[in-house]
C-alpha atoms as a PDB file:
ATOM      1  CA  UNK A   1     -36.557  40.378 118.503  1.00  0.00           C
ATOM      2  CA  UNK A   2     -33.243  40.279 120.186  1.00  0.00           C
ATOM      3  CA  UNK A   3     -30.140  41.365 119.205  1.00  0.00           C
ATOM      4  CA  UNK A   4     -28.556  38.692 117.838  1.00  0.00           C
ATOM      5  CA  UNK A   5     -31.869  37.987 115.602  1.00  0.00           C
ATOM      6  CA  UNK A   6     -31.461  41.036 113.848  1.00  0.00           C
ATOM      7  CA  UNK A   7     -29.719  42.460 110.753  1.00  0.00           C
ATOM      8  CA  UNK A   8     -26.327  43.214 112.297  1.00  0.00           C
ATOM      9  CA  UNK A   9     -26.135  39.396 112.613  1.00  0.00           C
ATOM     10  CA  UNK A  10     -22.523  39.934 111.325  1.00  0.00           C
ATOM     11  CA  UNK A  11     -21.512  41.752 114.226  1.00  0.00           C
ATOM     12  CA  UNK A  12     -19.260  39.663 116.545  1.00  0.00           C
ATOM     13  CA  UNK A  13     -20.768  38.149 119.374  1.00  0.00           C
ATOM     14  CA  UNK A  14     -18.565  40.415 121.853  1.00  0.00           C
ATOM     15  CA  UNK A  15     -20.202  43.377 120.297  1.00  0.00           C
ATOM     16  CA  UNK A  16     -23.919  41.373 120.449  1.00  0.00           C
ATOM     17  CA  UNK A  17     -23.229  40.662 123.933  1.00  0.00           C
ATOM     18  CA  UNK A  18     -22.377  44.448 124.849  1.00  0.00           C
ATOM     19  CA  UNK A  19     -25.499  45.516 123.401  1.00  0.00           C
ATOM     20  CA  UNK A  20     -27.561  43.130 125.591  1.00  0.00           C
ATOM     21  CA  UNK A  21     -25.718  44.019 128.779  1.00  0.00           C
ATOM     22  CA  UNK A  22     -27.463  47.108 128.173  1.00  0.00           C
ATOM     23  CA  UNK A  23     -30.795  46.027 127.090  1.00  0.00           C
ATOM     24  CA  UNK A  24     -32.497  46.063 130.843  1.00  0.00           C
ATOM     25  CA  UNK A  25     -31.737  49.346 130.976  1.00  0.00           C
ATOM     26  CA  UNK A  26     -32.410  51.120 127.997  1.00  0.00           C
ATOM     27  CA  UNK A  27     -35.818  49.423 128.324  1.00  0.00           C
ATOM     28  CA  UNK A  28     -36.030  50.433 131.716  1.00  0.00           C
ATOM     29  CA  UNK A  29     -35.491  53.735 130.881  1.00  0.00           C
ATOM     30  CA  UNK A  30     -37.749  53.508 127.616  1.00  0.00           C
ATOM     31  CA  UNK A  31     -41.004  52.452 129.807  1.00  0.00           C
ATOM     32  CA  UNK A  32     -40.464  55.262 132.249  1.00  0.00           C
ATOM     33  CA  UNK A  33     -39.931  57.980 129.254  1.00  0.00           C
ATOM     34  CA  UNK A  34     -43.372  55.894 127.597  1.00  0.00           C
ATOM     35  CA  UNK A  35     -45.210  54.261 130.241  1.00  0.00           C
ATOM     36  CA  UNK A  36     -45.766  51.101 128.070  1.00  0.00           C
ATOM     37  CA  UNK A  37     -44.071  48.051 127.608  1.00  0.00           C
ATOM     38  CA  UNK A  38     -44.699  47.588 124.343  1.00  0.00           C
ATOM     39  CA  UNK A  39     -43.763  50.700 123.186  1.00  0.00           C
ATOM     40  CA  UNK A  40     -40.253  50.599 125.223  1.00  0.00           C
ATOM     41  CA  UNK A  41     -39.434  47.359 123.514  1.00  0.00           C
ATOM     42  CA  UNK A  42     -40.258  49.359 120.271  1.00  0.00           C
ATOM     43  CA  UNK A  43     -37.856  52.019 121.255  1.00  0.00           C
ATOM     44  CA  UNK A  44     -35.398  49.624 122.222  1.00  0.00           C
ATOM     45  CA  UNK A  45     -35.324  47.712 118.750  1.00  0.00           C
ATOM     46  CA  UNK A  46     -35.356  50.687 117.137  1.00  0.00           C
ATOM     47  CA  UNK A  47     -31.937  51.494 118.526  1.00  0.00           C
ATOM     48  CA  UNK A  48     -30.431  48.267 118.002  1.00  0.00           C
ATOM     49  CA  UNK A  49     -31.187  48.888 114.474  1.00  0.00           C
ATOM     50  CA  UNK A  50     -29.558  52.123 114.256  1.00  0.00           C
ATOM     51  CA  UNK A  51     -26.937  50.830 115.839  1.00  0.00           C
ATOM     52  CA  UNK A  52     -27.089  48.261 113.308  1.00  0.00           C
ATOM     53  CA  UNK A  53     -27.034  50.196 110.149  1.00  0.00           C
ATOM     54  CA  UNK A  54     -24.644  53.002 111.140  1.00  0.00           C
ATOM     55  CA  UNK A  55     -22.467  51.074 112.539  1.00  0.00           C
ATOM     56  CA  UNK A  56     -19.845  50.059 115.724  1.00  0.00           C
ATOM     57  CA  UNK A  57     -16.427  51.272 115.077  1.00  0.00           C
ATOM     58  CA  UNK A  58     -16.518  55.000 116.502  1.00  0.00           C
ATOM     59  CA  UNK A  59     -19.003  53.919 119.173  1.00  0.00           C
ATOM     60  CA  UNK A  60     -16.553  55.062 122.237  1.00  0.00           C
ATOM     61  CA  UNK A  61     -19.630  54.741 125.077  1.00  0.00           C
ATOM     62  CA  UNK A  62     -22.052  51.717 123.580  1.00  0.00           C
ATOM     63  CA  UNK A  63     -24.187  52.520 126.946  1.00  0.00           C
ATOM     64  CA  UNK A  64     -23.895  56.027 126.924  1.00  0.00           C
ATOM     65  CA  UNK A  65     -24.756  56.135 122.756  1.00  0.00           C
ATOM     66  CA  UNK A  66     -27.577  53.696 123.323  1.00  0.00           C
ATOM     67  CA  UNK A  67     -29.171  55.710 125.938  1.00  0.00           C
ATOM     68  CA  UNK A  68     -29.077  58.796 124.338  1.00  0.00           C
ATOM     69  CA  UNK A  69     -30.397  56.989 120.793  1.00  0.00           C
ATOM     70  CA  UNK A  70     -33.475  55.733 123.259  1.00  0.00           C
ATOM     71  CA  UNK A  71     -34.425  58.857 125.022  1.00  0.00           C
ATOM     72  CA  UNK A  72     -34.210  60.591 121.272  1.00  0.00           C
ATOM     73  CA  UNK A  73     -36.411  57.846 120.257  1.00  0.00           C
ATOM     74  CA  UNK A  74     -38.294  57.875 122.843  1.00  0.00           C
ATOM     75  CA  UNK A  75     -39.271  61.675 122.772  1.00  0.00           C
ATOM     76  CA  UNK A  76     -40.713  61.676 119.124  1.00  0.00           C
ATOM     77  CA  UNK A  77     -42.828  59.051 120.341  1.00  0.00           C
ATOM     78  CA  UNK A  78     -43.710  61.095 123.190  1.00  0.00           C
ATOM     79  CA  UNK A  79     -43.927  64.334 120.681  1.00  0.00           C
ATOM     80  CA  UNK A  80     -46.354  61.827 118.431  1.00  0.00           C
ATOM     81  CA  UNK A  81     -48.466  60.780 121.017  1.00  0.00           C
ATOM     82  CA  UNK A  82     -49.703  64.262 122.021  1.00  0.00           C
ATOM     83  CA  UNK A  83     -50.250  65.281 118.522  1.00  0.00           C
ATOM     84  CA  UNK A  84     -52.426  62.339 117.906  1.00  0.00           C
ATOM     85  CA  UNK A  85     -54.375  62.108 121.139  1.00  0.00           C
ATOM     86  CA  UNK A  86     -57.623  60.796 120.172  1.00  0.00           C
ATOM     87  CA  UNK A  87     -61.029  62.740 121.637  1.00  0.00           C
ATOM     88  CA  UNK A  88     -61.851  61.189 125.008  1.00  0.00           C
ATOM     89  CA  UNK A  89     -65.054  63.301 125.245  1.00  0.00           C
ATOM     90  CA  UNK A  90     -67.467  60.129 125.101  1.00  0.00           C
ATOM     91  CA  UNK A  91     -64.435  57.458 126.545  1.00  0.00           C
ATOM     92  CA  UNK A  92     -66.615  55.170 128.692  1.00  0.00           C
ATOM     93  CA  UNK A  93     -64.550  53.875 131.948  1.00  0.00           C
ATOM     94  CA  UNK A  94     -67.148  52.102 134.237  1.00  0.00           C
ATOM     95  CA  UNK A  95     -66.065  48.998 135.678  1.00  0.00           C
ATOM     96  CA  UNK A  96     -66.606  46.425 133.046  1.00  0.00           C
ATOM     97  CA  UNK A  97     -65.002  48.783 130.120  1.00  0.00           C
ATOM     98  CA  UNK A  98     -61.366  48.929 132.070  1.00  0.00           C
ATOM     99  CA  UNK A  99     -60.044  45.698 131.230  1.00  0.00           C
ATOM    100  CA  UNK A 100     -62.805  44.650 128.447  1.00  0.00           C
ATOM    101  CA  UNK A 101     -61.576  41.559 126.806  1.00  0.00           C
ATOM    102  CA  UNK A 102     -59.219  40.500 129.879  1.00  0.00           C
ATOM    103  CA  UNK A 103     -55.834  40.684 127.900  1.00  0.00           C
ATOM    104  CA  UNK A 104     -54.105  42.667 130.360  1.00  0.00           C
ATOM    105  CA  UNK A 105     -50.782  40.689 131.603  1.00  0.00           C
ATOM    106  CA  UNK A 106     -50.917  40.456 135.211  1.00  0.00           C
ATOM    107  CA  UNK A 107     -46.853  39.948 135.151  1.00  0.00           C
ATOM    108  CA  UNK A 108     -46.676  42.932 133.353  1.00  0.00           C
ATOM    109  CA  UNK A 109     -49.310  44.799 135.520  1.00  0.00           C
ATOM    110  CA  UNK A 110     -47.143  43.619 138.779  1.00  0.00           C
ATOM    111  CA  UNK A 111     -44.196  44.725 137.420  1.00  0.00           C
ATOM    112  CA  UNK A 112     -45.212  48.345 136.484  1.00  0.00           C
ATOM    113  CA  UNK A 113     -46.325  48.666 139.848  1.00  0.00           C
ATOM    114  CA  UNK A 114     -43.092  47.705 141.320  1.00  0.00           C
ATOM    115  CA  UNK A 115     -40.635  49.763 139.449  1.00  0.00           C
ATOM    116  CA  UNK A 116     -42.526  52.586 138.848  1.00  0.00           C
ATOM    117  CA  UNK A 117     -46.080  52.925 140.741  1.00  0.00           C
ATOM    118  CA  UNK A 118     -49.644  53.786 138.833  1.00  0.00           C
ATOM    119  CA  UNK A 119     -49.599  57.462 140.236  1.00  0.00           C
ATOM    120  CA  UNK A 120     -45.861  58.311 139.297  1.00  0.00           C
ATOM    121  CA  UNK A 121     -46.772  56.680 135.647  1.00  0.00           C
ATOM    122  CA  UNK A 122     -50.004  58.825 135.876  1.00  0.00           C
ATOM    123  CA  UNK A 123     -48.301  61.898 136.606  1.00  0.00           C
ATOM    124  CA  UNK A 124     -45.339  61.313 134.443  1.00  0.00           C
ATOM    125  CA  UNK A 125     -47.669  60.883 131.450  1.00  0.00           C
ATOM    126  CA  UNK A 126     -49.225  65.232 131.907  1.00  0.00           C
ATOM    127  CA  UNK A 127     -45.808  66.251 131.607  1.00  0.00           C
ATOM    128  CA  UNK A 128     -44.610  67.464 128.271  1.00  0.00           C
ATOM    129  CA  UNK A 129     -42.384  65.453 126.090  1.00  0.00           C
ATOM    130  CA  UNK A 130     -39.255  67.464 126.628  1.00  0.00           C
ATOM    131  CA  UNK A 131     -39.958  67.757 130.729  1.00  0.00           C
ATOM    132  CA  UNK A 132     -40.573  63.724 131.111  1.00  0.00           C
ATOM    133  CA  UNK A 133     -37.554  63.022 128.998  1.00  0.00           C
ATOM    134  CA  UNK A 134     -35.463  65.420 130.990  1.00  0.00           C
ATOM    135  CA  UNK A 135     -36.944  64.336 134.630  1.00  0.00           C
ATOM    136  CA  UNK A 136     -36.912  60.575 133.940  1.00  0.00           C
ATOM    137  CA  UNK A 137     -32.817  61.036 132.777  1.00  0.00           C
ATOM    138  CA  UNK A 138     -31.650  63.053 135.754  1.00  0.00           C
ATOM    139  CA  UNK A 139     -34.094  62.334 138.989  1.00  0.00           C
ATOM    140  CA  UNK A 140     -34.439  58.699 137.996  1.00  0.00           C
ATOM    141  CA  UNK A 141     -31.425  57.431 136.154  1.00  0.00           C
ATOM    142  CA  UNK A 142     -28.725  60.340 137.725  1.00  0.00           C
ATOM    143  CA  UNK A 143     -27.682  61.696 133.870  1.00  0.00           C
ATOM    144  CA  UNK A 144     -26.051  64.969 134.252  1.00  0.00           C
ATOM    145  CA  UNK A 145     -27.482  67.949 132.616  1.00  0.00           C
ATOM    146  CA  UNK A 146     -25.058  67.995 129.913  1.00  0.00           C
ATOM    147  CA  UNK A 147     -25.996  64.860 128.474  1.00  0.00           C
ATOM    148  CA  UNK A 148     -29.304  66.224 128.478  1.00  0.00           C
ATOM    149  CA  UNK A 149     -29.464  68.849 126.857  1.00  0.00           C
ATOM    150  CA  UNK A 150     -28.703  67.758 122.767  1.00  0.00           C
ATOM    151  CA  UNK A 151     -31.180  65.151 123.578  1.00  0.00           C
ATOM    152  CA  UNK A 152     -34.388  67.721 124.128  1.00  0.00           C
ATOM    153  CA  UNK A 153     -32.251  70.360 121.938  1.00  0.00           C
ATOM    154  CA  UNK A 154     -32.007  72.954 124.665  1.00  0.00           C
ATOM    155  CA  UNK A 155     -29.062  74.333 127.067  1.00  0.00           C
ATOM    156  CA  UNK A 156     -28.226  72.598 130.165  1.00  0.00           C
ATOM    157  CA  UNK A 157     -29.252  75.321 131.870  1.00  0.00           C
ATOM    158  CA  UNK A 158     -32.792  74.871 130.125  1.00  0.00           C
ATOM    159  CA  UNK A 159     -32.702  71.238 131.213  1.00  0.00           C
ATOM    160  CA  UNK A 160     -32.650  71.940 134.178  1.00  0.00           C
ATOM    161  CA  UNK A 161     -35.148  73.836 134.586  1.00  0.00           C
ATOM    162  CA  UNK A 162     -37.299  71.302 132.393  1.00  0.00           C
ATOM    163  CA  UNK A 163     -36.640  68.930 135.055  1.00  0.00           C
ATOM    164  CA  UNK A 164     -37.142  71.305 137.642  1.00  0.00           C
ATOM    165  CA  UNK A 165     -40.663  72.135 136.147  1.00  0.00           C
ATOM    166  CA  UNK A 166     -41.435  68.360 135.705  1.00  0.00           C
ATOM    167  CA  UNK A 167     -40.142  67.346 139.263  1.00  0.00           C
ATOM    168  CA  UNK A 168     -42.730  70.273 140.928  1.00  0.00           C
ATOM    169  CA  UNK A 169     -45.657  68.653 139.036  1.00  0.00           C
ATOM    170  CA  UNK A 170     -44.746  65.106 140.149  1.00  0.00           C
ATOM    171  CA  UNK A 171     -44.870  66.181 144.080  1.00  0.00           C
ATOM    172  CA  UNK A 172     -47.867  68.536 143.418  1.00  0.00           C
ATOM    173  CA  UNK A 173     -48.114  71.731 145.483  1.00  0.00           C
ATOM    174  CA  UNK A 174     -47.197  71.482 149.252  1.00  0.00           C
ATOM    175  CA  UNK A 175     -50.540  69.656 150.694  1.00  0.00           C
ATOM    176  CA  UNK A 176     -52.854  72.202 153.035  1.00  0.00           C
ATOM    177  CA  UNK A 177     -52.859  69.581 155.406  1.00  0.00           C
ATOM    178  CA  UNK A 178     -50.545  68.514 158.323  1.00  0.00           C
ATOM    179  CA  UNK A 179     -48.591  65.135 158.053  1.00  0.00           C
ATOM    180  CA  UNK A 180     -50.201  63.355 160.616  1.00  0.00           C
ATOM    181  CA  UNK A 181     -53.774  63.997 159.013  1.00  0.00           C
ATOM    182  CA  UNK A 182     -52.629  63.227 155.163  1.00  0.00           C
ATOM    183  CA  UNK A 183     -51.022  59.399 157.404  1.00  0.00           C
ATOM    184  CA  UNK A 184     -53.858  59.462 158.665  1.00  0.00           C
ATOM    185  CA  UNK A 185     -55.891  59.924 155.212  1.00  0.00           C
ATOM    186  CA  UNK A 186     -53.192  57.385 153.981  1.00  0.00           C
ATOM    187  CA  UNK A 187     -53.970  54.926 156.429  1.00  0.00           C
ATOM    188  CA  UNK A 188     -57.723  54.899 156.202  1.00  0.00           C
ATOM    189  CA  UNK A 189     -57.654  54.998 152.510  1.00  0.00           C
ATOM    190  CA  UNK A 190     -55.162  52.121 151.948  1.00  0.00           C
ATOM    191  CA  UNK A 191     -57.509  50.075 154.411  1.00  0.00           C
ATOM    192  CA  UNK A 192     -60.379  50.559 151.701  1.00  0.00           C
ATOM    193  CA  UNK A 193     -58.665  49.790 148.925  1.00  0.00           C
ATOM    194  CA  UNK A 194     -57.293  46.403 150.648  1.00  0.00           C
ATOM    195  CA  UNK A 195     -60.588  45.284 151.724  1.00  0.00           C
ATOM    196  CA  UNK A 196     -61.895  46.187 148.157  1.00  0.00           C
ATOM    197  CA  UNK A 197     -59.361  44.493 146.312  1.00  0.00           C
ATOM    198  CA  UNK A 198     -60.554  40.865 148.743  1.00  0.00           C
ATOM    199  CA  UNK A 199     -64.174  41.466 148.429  1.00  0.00           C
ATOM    200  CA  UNK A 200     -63.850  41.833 152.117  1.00  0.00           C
ATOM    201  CA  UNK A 201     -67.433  43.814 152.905  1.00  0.00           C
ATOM    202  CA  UNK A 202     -66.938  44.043 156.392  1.00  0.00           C
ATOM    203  CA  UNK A 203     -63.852  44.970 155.833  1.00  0.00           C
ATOM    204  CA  UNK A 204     -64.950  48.104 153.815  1.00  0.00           C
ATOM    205  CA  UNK A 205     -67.722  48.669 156.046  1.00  0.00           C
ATOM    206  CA  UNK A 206     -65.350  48.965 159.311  1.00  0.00           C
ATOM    207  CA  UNK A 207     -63.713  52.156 157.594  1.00  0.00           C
ATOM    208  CA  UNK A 208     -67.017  53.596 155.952  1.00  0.00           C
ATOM    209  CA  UNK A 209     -69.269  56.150 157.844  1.00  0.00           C
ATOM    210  CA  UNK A 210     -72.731  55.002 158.506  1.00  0.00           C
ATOM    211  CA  UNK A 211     -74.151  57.585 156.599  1.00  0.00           C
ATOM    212  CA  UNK A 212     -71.317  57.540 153.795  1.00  0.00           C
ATOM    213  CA  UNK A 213     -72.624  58.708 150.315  1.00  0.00           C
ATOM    214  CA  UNK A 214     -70.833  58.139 147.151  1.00  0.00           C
ATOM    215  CA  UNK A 215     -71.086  60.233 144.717  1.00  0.00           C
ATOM    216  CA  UNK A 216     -69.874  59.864 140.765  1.00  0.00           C
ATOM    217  CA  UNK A 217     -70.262  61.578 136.991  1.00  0.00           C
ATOM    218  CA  UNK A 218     -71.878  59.594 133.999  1.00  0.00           C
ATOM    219  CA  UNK A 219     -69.259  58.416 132.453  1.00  0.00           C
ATOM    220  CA  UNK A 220     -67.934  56.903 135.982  1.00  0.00           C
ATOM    221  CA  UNK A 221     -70.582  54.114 136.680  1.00  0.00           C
ATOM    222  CA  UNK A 222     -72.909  51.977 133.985  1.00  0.00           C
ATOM    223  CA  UNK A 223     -75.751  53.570 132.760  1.00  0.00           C
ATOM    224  CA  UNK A 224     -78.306  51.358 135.024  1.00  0.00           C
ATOM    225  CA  UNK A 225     -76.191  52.765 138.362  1.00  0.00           C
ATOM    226  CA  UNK A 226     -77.277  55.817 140.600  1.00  0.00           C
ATOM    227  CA  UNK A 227     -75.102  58.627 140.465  1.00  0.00           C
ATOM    228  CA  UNK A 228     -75.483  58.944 144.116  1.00  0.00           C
ATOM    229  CA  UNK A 229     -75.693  56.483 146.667  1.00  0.00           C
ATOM    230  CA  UNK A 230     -75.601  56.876 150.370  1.00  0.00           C
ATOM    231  CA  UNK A 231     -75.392  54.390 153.752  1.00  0.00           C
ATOM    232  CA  UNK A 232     -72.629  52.031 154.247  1.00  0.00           C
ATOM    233  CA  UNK A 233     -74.399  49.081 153.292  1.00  0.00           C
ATOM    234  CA  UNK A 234     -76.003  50.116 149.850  1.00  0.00           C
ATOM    235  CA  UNK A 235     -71.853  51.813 149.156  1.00  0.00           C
ATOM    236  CA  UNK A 236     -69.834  48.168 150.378  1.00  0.00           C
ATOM    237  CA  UNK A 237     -72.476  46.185 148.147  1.00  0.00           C
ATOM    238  CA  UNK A 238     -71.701  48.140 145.159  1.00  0.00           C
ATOM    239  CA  UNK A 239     -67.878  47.672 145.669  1.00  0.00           C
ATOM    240  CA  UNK A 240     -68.136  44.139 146.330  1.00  0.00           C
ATOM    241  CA  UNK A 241     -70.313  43.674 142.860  1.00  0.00           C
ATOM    242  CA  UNK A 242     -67.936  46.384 140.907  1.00  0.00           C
ATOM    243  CA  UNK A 243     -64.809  46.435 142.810  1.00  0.00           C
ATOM    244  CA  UNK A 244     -62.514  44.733 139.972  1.00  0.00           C
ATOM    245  CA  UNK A 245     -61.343  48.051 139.130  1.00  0.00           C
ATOM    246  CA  UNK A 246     -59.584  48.243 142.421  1.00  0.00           C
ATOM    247  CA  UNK A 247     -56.523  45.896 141.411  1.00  0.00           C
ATOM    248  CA  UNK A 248     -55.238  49.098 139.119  1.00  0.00           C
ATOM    249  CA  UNK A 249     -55.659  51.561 142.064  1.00  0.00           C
ATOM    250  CA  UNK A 250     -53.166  53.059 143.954  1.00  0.00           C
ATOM    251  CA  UNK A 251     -53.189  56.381 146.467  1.00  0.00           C
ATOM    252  CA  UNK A 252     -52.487  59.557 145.243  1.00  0.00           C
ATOM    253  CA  UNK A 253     -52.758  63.164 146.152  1.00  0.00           C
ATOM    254  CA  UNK A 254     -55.927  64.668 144.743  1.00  0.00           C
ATOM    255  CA  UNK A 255     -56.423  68.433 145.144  1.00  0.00           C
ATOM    256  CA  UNK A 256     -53.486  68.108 148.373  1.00  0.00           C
ATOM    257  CA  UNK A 257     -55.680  65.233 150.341  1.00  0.00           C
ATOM    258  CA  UNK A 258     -55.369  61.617 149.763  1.00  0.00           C
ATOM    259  CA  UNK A 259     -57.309  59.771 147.376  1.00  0.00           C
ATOM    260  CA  UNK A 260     -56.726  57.128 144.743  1.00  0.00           C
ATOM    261  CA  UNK A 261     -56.081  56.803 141.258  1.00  0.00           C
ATOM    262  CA  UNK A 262     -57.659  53.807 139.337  1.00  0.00           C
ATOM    263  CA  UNK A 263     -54.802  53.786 136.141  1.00  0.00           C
ATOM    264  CA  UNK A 264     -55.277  49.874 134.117  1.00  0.00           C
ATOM    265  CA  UNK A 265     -51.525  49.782 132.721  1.00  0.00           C
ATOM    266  CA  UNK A 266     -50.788  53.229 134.355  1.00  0.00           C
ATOM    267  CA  UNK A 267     -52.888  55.642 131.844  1.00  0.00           C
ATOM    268  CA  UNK A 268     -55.281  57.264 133.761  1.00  0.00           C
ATOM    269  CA  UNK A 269     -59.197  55.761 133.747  1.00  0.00           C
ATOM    270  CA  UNK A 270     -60.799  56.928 137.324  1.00  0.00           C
ATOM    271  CA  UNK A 271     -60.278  59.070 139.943  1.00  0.00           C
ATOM    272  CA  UNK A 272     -61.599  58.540 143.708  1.00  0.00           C
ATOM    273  CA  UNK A 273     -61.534  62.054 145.542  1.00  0.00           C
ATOM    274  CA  UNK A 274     -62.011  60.748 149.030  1.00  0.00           C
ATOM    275  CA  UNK A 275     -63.410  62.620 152.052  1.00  0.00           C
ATOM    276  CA  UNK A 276     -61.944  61.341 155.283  1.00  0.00           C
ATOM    277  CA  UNK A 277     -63.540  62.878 158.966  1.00  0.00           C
ATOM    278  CA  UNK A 278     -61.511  60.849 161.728  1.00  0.00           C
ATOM    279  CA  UNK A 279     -60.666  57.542 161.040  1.00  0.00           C
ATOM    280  CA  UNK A 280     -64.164  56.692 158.490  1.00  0.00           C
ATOM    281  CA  UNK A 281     -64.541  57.822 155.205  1.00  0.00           C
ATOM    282  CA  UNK A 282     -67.908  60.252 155.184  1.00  0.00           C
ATOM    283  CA  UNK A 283     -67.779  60.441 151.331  1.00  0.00           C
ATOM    284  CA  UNK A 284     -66.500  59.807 148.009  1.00  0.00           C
ATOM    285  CA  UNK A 285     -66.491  60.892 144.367  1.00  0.00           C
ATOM    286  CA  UNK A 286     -65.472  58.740 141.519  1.00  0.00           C
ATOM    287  CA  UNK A 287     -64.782  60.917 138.544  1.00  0.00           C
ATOM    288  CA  UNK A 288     -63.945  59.813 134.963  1.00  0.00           C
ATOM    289  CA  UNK A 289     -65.499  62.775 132.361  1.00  0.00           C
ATOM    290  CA  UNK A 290     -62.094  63.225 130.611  1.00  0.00           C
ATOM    291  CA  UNK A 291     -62.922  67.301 130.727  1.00  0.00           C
ATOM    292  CA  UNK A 292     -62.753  66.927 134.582  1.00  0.00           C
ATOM    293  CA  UNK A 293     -60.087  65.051 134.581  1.00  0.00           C
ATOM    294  CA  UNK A 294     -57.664  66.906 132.686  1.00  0.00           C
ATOM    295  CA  UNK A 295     -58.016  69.736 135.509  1.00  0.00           C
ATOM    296  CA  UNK A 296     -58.146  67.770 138.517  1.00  0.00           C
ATOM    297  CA  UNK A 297     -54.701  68.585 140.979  1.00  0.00           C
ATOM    298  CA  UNK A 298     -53.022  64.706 140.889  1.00  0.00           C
ATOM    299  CA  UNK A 299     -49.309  64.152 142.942  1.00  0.00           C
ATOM    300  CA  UNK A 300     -47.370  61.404 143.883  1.00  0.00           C
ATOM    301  CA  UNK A 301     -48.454  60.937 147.054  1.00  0.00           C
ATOM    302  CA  UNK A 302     -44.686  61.016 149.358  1.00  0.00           C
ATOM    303  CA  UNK A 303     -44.186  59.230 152.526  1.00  0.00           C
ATOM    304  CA  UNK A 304     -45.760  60.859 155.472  1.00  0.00           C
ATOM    305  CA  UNK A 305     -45.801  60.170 158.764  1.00  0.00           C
ATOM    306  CA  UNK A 306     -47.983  60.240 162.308  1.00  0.00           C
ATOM    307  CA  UNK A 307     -45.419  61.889 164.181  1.00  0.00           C
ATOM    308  CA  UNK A 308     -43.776  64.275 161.576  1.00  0.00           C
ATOM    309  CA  UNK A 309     -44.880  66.893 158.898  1.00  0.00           C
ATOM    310  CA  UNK A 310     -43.817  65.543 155.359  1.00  0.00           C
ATOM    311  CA  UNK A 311     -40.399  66.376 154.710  1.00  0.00           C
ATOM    312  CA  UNK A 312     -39.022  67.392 150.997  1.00  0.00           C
ATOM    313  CA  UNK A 313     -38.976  64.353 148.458  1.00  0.00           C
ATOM    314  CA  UNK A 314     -35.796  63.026 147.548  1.00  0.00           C
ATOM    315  CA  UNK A 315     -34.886  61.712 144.232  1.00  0.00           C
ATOM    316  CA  UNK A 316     -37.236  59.509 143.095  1.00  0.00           C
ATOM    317  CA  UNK A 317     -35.818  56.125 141.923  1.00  0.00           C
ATOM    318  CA  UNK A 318     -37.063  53.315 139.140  1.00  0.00           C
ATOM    319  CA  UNK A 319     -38.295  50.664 141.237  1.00  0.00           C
ATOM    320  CA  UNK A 320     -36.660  50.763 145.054  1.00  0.00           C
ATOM    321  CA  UNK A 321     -33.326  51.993 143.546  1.00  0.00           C
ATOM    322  CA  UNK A 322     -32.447  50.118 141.442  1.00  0.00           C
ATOM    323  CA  UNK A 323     -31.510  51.642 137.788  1.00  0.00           C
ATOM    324  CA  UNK A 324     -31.729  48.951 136.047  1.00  0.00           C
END
């Protein structure tokens, strides 16, 4: 429901108008804080209407109070969510169970991608309320610390070091390995995933090792599948027949090396911890058990280079810049 369809109907259209100049980015910033479009248009009614009932005449900053009416918002449903987090213990993920009926928007699914990336929303979504409200404000939207701070009910000075704490998780601990191996990784592993996504078997098969074995837990594969299979025919047949899952995955950092994270509307469903020797990969693990994981070691993977170690990360934006 848009603004005008609501119950400040009697507002004047100036004041209707000003509210939707701002609705791209409050819902912007809503499905970074949530991860879910759905929920960030949720958010973003919601402050329409308390807009609506309180009021417009000492609203100084309409984008300024609407953003800090979202992120408020927005953190009890983050504060909700992780008090009501359902058991995952016996959460099947094999192939067929990720997108069940189909309904998943593919719009929607290209657009999360864009502005935000599966591993970022992955990653995002182990932070704790407070830290994801704090890091999505100031690294991806530029709010100072000040403006912060009454939002998550701490100090500037905590804020910032919520942020701080959040923006260390996100980049994961400095990876063991030299930048030109983890490009290297990179490069070999976003090779597999392209010929997975086309069904391409010879393309999979010109970056597995002959004697590749792929490894996975219960919950990872249906219940008529091996848990271990090895040669690079038996491995490319199985993608080729179960691949669809490979349209949600994106590369990540998994315990500091390259791998990928399979994330259906960017919550978390499958991990792929990959094992790269050279330029094949000589193995690969697909874990799902929720218990496992919860403790796997998951970054954003950064841009890394052949010729150059990996640099610090700079401020990561919402979609190529653009803050919406």
């Amino acid at each position: 429901m848009h603004a005008q369809d609501g119950p400040a109907g009697g507002f004047s259209a100036g004041f209707t108008d000003g509210f939707e100049a701002h609705r791209d980015r409050l819902r912007s910033v809503a499905h970074r804080m949530l991860g879910s479009f759905s929920e960030a248009e949720d958010a973003v009614q919601e402050a329409w209407l308390r807009l609506a009932r309180g009021g417009a005449d000492d609203v100084e900053n309409l984008g300024g109070w609407l953003t800090t009416v979202v992120s408020r918002i927005c953190l009890d449903m983050l504060r909700s969510r992780a008090s009501r987090r359902e058991d995952l213990t016996d959460h099947q993920v094999a192939d067929e169970a990720l997108d069940p009926d189909g309904s998943t928007d593919p719009e929607q699914e290209a657009l999360l991608v864009e502005s935000v990336g599966r591993a970022l929303l992955v990653v995002l979504d182990r932070l704790g309320p407070a830290e994801r409200v704090a890091f999505v404000l100031h690294d991806m939207f530029a709010v100072p610390f000040d403006q912060i701070a009454p939002i998550v009910d701490r100090s500037p000075a905590t804020a910032k070091k919520l942020a701080s704490r959040a923006r260390q998780k996100v980049r994961g601990a400095a990876p063991a390995l030299p930048g030109r191996q983890l490009a290297r990784q990179r490069r070999v592993v976003e090779a597999f995933l392209t010929a997975s996504r086309n069904g391409d078997i010879d393309g999979v098969l010109a970056v597995l090792a002959p004697d590749v074995v792929r490894r996975a837990d219960r919950t990872a594969v249906p219940p008529d599948r091996p848990g271990e299979i090895r040669g690079a025919r038996a491995v490319a047949e199985e993608i080729a027949a179960f691949g669809r899952s490979s349209r949600f995955a994106e590369p990540a950092l998994v315990g500091g090396a390259v791998g990928i994270v399979v994330a259906p509307q960017g919550r978390l469903r499958l991990v792929v911890a990959v094992t790269v020797v050279g330029e094949r990969i000589t193995a690969y693990e697909l874990i799902a058990d929720p218990s496992r994981l919860h403790l796997l070691d998951l970054a954003v993977l950064g841009e890394v280079t052949a010729a150059s170690e990996p640099g610090p990360p700079g401020r990561i934006s919402p979609g190529g810049g653009d803050p919406r």
